[in-house]
Protein backbone atom coordinates (compact mmCIF):
# COMPACT_ATOMS: atom_id res chain seq x y z
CA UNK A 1 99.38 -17.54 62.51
CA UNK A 2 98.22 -16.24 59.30
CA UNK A 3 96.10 -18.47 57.21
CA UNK A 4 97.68 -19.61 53.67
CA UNK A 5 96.37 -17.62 50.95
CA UNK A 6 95.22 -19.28 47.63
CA UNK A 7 96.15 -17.98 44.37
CA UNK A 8 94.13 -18.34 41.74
CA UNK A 9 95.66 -18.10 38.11
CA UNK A 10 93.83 -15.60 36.40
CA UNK A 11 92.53 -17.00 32.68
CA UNK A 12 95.30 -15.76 30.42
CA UNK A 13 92.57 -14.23 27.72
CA UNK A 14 91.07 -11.96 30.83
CA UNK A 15 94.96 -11.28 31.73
CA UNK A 16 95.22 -10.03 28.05
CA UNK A 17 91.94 -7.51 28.57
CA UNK A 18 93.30 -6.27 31.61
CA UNK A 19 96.51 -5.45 30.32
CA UNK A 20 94.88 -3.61 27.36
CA UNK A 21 92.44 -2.07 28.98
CA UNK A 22 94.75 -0.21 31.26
CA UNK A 23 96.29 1.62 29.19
CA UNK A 24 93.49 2.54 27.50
CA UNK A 25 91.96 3.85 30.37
CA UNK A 26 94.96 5.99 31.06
CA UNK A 27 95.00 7.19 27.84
CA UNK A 28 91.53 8.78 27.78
CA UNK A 29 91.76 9.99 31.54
CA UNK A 30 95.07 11.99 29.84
CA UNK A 31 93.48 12.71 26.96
CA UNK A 32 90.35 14.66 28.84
CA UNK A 33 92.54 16.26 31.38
CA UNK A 34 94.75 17.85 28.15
CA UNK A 35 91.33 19.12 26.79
CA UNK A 36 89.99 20.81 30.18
CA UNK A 37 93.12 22.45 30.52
CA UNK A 38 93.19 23.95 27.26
CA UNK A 39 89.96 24.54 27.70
CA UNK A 40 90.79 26.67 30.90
CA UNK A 41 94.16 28.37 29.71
CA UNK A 42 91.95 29.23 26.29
CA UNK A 43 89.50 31.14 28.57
CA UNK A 44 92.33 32.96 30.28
CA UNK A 45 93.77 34.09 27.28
CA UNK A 46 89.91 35.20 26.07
CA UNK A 47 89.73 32.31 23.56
CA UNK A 48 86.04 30.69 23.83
CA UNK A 49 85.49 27.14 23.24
CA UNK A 50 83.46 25.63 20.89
CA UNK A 51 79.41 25.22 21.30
CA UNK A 52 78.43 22.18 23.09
CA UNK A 53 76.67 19.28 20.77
CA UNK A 54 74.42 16.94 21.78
CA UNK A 55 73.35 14.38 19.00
CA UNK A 56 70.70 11.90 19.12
CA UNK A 57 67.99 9.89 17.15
CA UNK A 58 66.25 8.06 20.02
CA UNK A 59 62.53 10.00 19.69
CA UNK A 60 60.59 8.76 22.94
CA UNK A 61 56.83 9.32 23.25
CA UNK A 62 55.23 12.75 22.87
CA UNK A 63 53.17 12.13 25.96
CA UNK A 64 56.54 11.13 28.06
CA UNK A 65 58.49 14.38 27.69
CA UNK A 66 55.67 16.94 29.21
CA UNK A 67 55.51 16.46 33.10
CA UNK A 68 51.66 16.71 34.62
CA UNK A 69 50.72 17.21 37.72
CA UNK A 70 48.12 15.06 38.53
CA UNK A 71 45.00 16.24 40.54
CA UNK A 72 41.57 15.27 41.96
CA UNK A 73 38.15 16.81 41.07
CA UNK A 74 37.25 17.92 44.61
CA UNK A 75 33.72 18.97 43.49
CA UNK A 76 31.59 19.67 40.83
CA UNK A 77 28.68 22.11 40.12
CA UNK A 78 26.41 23.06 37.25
CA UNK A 79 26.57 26.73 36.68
CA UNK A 80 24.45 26.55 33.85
CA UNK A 81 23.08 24.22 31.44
CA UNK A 82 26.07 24.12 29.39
CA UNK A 83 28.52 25.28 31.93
CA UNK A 84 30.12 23.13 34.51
CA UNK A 85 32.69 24.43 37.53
CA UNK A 86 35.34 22.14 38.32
CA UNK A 87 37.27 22.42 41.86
CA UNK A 88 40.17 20.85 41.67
CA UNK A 89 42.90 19.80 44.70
CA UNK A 90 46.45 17.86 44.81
CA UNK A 91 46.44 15.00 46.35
CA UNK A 92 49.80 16.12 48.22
CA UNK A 93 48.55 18.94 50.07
CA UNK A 94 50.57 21.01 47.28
CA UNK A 95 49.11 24.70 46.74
CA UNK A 96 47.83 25.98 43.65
CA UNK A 97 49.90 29.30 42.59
CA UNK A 98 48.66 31.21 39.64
CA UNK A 99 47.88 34.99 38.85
CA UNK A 100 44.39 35.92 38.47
CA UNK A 101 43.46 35.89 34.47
CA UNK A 102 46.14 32.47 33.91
CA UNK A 103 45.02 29.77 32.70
CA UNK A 104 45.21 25.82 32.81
CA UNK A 105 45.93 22.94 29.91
CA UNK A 106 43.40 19.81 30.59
CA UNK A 107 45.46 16.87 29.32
CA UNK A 108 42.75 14.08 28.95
CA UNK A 109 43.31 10.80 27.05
CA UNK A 110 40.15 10.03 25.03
CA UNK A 111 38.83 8.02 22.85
CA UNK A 112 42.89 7.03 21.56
CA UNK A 113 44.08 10.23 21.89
CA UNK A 114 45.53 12.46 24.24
CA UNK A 115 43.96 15.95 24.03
CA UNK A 116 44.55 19.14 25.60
CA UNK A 117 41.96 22.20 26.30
CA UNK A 118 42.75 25.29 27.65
CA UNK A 119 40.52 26.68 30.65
CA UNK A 120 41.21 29.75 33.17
CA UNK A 121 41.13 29.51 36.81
CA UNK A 122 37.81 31.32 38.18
CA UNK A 123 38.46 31.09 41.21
CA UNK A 124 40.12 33.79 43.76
CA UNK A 125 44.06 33.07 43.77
CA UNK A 126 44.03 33.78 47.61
CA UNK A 127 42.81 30.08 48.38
CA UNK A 128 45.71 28.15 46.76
CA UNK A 129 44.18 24.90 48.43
CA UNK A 130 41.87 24.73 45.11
CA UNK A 131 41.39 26.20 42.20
CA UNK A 132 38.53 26.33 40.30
CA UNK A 133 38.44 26.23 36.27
CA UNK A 134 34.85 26.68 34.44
CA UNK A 135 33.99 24.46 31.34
CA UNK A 136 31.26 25.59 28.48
CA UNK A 137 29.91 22.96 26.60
CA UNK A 138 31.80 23.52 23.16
CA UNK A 139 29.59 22.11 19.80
CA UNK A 140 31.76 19.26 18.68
CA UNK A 141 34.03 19.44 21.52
CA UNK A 142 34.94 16.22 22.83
CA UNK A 143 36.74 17.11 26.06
CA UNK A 144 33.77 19.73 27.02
CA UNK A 145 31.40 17.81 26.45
CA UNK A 146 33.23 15.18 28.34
CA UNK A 147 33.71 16.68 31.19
CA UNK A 148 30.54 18.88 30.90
CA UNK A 149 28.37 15.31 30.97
CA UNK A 150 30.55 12.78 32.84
CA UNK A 151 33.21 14.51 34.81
CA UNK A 152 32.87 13.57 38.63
CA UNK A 153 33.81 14.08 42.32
CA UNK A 154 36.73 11.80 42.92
CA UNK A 155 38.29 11.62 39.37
CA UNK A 156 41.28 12.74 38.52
CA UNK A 157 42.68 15.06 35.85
CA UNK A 158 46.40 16.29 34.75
CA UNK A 159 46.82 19.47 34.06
CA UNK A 160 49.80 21.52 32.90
CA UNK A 161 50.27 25.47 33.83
CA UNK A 162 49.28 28.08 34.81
CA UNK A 163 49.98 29.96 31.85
CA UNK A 164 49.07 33.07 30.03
CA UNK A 165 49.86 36.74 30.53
CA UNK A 166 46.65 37.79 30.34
CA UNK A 167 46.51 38.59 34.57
CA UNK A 168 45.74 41.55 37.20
CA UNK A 169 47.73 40.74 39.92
CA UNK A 170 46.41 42.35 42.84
CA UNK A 171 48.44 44.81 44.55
CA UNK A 172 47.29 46.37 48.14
CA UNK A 173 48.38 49.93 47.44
CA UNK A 174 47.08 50.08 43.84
CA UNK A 175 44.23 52.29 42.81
CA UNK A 176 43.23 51.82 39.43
CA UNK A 177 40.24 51.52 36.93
CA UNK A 178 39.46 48.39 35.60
CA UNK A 179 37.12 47.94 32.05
CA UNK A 180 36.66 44.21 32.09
CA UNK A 181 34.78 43.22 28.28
CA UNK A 182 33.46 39.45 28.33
CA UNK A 183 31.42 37.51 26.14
CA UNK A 184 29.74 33.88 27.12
CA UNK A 185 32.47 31.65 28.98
CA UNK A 186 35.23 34.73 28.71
CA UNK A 187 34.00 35.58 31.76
CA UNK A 188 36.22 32.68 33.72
CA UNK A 189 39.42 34.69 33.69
CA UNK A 190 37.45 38.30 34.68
CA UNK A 191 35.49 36.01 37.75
CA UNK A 192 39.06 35.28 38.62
CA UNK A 193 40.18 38.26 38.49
CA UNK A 194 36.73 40.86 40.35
CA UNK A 195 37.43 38.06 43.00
CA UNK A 196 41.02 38.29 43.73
CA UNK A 197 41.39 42.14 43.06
CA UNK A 198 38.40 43.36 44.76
CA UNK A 199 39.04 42.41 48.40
CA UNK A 200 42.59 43.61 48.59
CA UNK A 201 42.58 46.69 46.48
CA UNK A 202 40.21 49.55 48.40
CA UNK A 203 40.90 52.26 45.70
CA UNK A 204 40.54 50.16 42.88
CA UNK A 205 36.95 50.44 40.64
CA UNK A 206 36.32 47.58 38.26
CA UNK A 207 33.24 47.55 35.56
CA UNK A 208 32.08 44.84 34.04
CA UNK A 209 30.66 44.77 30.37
CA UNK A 210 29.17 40.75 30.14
CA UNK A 211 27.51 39.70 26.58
CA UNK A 212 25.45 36.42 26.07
CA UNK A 213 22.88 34.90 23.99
CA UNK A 214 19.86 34.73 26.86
CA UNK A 215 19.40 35.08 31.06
CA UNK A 216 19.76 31.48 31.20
CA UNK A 217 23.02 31.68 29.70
CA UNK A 218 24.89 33.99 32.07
CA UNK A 219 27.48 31.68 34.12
CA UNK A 220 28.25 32.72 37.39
CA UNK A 221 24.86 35.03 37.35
CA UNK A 222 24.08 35.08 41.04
CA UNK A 223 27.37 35.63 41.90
CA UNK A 224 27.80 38.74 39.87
CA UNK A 225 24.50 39.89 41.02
CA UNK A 226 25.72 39.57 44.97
CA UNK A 227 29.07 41.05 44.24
CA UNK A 228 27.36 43.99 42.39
CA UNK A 229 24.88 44.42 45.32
CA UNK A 230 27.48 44.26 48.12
CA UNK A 231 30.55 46.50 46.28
CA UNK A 232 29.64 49.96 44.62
CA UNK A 233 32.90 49.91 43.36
CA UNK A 234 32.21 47.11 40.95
CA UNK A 235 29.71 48.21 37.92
CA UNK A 236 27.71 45.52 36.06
CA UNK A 237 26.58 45.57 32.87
CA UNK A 238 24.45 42.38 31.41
CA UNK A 239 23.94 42.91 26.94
CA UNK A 240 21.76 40.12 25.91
CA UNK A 241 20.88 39.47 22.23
CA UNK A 242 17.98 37.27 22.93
CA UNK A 243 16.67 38.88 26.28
CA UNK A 244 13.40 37.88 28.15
CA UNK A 245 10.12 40.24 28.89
CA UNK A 246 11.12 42.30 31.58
CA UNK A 247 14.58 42.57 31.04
CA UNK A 248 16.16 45.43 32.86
CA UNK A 249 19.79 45.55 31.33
CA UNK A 250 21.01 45.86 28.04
CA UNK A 251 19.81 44.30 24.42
CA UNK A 252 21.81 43.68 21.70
CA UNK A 253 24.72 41.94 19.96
CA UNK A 254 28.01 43.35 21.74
CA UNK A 255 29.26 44.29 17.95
CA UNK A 256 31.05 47.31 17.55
CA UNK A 257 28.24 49.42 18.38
CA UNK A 258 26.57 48.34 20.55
CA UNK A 259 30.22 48.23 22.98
CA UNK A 260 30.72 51.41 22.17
CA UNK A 261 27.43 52.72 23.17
CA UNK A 262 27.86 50.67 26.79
CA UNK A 263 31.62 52.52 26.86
CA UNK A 264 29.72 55.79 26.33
CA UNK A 265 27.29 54.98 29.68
CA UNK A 266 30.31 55.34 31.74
CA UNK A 267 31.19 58.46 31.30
CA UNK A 268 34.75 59.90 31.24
CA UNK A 269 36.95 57.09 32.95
CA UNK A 270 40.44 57.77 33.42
CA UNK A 271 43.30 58.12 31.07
CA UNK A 272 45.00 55.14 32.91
CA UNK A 273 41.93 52.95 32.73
CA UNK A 274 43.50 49.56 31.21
CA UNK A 275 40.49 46.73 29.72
CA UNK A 276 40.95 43.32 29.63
CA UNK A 277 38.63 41.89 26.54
CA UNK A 278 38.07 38.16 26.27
CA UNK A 279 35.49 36.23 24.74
CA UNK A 280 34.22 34.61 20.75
CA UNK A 281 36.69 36.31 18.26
CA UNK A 282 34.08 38.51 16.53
CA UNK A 283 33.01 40.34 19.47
CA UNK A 284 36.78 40.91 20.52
CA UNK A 285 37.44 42.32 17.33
CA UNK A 286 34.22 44.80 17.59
CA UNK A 287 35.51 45.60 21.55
CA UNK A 288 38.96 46.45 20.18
CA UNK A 289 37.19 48.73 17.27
CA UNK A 290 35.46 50.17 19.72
CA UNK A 291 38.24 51.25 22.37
CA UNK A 292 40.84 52.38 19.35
CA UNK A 293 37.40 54.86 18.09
CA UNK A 294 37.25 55.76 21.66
CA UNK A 295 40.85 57.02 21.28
CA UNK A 296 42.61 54.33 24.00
CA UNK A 297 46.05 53.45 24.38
CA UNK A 298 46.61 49.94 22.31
CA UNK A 299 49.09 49.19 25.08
CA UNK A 300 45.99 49.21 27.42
CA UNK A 301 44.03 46.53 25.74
CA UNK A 302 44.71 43.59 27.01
CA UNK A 303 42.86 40.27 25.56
CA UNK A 304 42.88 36.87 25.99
CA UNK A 305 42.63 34.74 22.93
CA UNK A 306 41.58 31.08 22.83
CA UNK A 307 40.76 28.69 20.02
CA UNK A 308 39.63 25.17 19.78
CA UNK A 309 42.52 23.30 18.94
CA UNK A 310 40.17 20.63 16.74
CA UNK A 311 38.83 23.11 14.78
CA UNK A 312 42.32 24.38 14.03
CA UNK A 313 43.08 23.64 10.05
CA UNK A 314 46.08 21.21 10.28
CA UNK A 315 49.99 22.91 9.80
CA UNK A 316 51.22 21.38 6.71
CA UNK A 317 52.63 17.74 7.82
CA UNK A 318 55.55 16.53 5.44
CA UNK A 319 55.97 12.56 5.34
CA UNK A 320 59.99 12.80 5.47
CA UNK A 321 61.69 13.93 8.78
CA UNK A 322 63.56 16.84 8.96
CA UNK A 323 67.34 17.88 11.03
CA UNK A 324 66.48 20.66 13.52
CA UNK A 325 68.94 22.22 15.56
CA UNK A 326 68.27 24.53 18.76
CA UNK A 327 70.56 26.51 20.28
CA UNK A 328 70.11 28.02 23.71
CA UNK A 329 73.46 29.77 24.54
CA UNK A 330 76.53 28.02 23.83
CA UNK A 331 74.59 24.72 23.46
CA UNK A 332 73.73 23.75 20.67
CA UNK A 333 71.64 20.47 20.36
CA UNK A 334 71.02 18.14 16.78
CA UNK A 335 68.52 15.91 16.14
CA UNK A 336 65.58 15.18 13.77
CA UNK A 337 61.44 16.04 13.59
CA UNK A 338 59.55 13.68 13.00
CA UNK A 339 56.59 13.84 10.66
CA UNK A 340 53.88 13.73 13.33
CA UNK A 341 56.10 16.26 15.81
CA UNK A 342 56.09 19.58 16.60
CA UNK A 343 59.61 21.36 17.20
CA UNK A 344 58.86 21.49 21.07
CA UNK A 345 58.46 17.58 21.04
CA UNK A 346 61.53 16.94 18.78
CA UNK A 347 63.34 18.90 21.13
CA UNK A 348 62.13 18.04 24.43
CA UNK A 349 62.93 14.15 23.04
CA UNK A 350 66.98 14.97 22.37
CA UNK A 351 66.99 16.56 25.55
CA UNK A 352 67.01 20.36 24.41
CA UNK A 353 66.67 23.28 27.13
CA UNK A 354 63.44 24.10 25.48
CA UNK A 355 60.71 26.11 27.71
CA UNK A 356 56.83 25.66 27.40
CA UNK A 357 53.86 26.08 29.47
CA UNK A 358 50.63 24.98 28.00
CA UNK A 359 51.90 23.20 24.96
CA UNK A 360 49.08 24.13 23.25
CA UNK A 361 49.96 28.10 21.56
CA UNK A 362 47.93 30.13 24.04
CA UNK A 363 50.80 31.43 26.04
CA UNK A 364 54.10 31.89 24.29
CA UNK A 365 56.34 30.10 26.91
CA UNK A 366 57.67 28.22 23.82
CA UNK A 367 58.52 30.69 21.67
CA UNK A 368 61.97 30.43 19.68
CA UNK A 369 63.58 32.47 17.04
CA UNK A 370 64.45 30.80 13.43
CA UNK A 371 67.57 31.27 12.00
CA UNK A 372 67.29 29.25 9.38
CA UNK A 373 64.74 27.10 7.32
CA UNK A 374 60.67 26.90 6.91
CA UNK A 375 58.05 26.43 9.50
CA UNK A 376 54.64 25.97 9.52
CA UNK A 377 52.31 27.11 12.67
CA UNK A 378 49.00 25.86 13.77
CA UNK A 379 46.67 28.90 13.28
CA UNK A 380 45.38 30.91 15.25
CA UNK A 381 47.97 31.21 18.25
CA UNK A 382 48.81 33.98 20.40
CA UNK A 383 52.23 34.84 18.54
CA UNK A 384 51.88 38.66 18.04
CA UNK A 385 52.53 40.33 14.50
CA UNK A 386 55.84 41.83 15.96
CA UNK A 387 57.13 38.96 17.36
CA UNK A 388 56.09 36.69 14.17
CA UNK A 389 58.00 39.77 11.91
CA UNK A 390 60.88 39.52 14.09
CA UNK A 391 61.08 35.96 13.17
CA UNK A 392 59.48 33.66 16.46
CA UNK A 393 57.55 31.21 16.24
CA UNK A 394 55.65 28.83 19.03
CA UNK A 395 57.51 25.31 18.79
CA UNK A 396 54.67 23.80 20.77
CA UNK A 397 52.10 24.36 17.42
CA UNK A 398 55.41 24.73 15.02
CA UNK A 399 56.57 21.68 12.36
CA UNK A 400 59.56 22.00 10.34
CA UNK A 401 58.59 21.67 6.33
CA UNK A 402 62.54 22.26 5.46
CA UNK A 403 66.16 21.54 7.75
CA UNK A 404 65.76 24.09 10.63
CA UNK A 405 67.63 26.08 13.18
CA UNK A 406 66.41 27.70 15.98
CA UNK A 407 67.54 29.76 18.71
CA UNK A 408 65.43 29.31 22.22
CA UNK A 409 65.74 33.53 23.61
């Protein structure tokens, strides 16, 4: 036998929801199944709905909407007196992956403030278990000098990346010639590089043209010097402008001629020779004088461009915010910049499909296209004069001084 069931009045104001809220429910359930099926017998007859919209004010955190990946200094070892190499593991086992000549974003909170340095792997990109960046000492650089004086074994970093176009990726059945132009700590990406390309390309001659101030100053000095010994098809070439008694190599600023004289030592080096120039902005000016005298193909100059983001001058910073819309296809997403944001933040906070790499305007990864409205860019950044003509800009180092519209390519 059954047992008696008890009924339990329900409350008659929760009776009165109920019986409202059914209906209701019904009613949106029929509305958004008349939509869809518009939506679908539009398409049918080629009739294309309207852009997506996402609106929103809620602005989280900068520092919330860039994901790190979080790594442990594995070792550390004074190259020179100002120049510290950094190896660097996951603490999941997780291989590094990056193409010789890419680079890495430091994300460091100090002193208040979370700051960001660029630094390329110099390191071989055949032992993904580490990677290795290289830091120089910067004057007035707080995270250099940080991590140049008081970075250590067992601490951990976040980086971003890799980033950067600025690569050789080796290829076994390429045979090519390889001008390689450096000056001081430009040499982290080429190190990178004469390691990765060297062993796995048998046909492939690389030459070396490294600039610095003094011997003492030359990072990774013994390794060049055993590579150079043990590989005839690598050519070395030390320029120093303050060189000691006895010196064997090269004297002299690497200005415009002085590169071009080192160019001329080499004799006649294939039409298909492609040079990869990095280093302080005036001698990668004088480098590219010297190759465009020298008659090469601009499309096979390559160079990597860095610059201290704290000795940037400021983008113009309005005290108002600003509506900024990004479109990336047929979504189309509406929010606001903040005074103190860059487009890439604003739109990473309302939940835009923005892309970005290195958030810091070394690698393009950001770049949109405005179709409306002013913007004002962090200078210098690696935006090209074509693309900057064509009307892109980097929203990682962009703020909006007027209502603005991009489109994300």
């Amino acid at each position: 036998m059954l047992p008696a069931v008890t009924r339990v009045p329900l409350p008659a104001s929760l009776l009165q929801r109920l019986v409202r809220a059914v209906p209701q429910a019904l009613t949106r359930k029929i509305k958004d199944l008349r939509r869809d099926l518009a939506v679908l017998t539009g398409a049918f007859a080629g009739n294309h709905p309207a852009p997506v919209t996402v609106r929103t004010r809620r602005t989280p955190p900068s520092s919330s909407l860039v994901a790190t990946r979080h790594v442990r200094v594995k070792s550390v070892v004074h190259d020179t007196a100002d120049a510290l190499c950094v190896e660097l593991e996951d603490p999941t086992g997780a291989p590094f992956s990056f193409v010789p000549g890419q680079f890495f974003t430091v994300v460091l909170p100090l002193e208040g403030e979370t700051l960001r340095r660029a630094y390329s792997a110099s390191s071989a990109c055949q032992s993904p278990a580490t990677v290795r960046i290289t830091v120089k000492r910067v004057a007035g650089g707080k995270v250099s000098n940080y991590i140049v004086d008081s970075l250590k074994e067992g601490a951990f970093l976040e980086l971003l990346g890799p980033s950067g176009n600025f690569v050789v990726a080796p290829n076994p059945s390429a045979r090519r010639s390889l001008v390689l132009i450096a000056g001081g700590s430009g040499i982290t990406p080429m190190m990178s590089i004469l390691q990765s390309v060297l062993p796995v390309e048998p046909e492939t001659q690389i030459t070396l043209l490294y600039g610095n101030r003094g011997e003492d100053d030359i990072i990774f000095r013994n390794a060049l010097a055993e590579l150079a010994a043990g590989e005839p098809r690598f050519v070395l070439r030390h320029v120093l402008s303050n060189p000691p008694d006895g010196w064997n190599g090269a004297a002299g600023v690497l200005d415009e001629a002085t590169t071009s004289r080192e160019l001329a030592l080499l004799g006649d080096l294939p039409e298909t020779t492609e040079y990869y120039v990095c280093g302080p902005q005036p001698m990668m000016d004088a480098a590219r004088a010297a190759l465009r005298s020298r008659g090469v193909d601009p499309e096979k100059i390559h160079e990597e461009r860095f610059s201290s983001p704290h000795l940037r001058p400021a983008a113009h910073k309005l005290t108002t915010s600003q509506p900024l819309t990004v479109r990336c296809g047929a979504r189309e997403t509406i929010t606001t910049v903040g005074p103190d944001q860059t487009l890439l933040e604003a739109g990473l906070a309302a939940g835009a499909a923005m892309n970005f790499s290195c958030t810091l305007g070394g690698c393009a990864a950001c770049k949109v296209k405005v179709v409306s409205g002013e913007v004002a860019m962090e200078e210098p950044n690696c935006l090209s004069s074509d693309e900057r003509n064509e009307g892109f800009v980097l929203a990682c180092v962009a703020r909006a001084n007027s209502p603005v519209v991009v489109e994300v390519p």
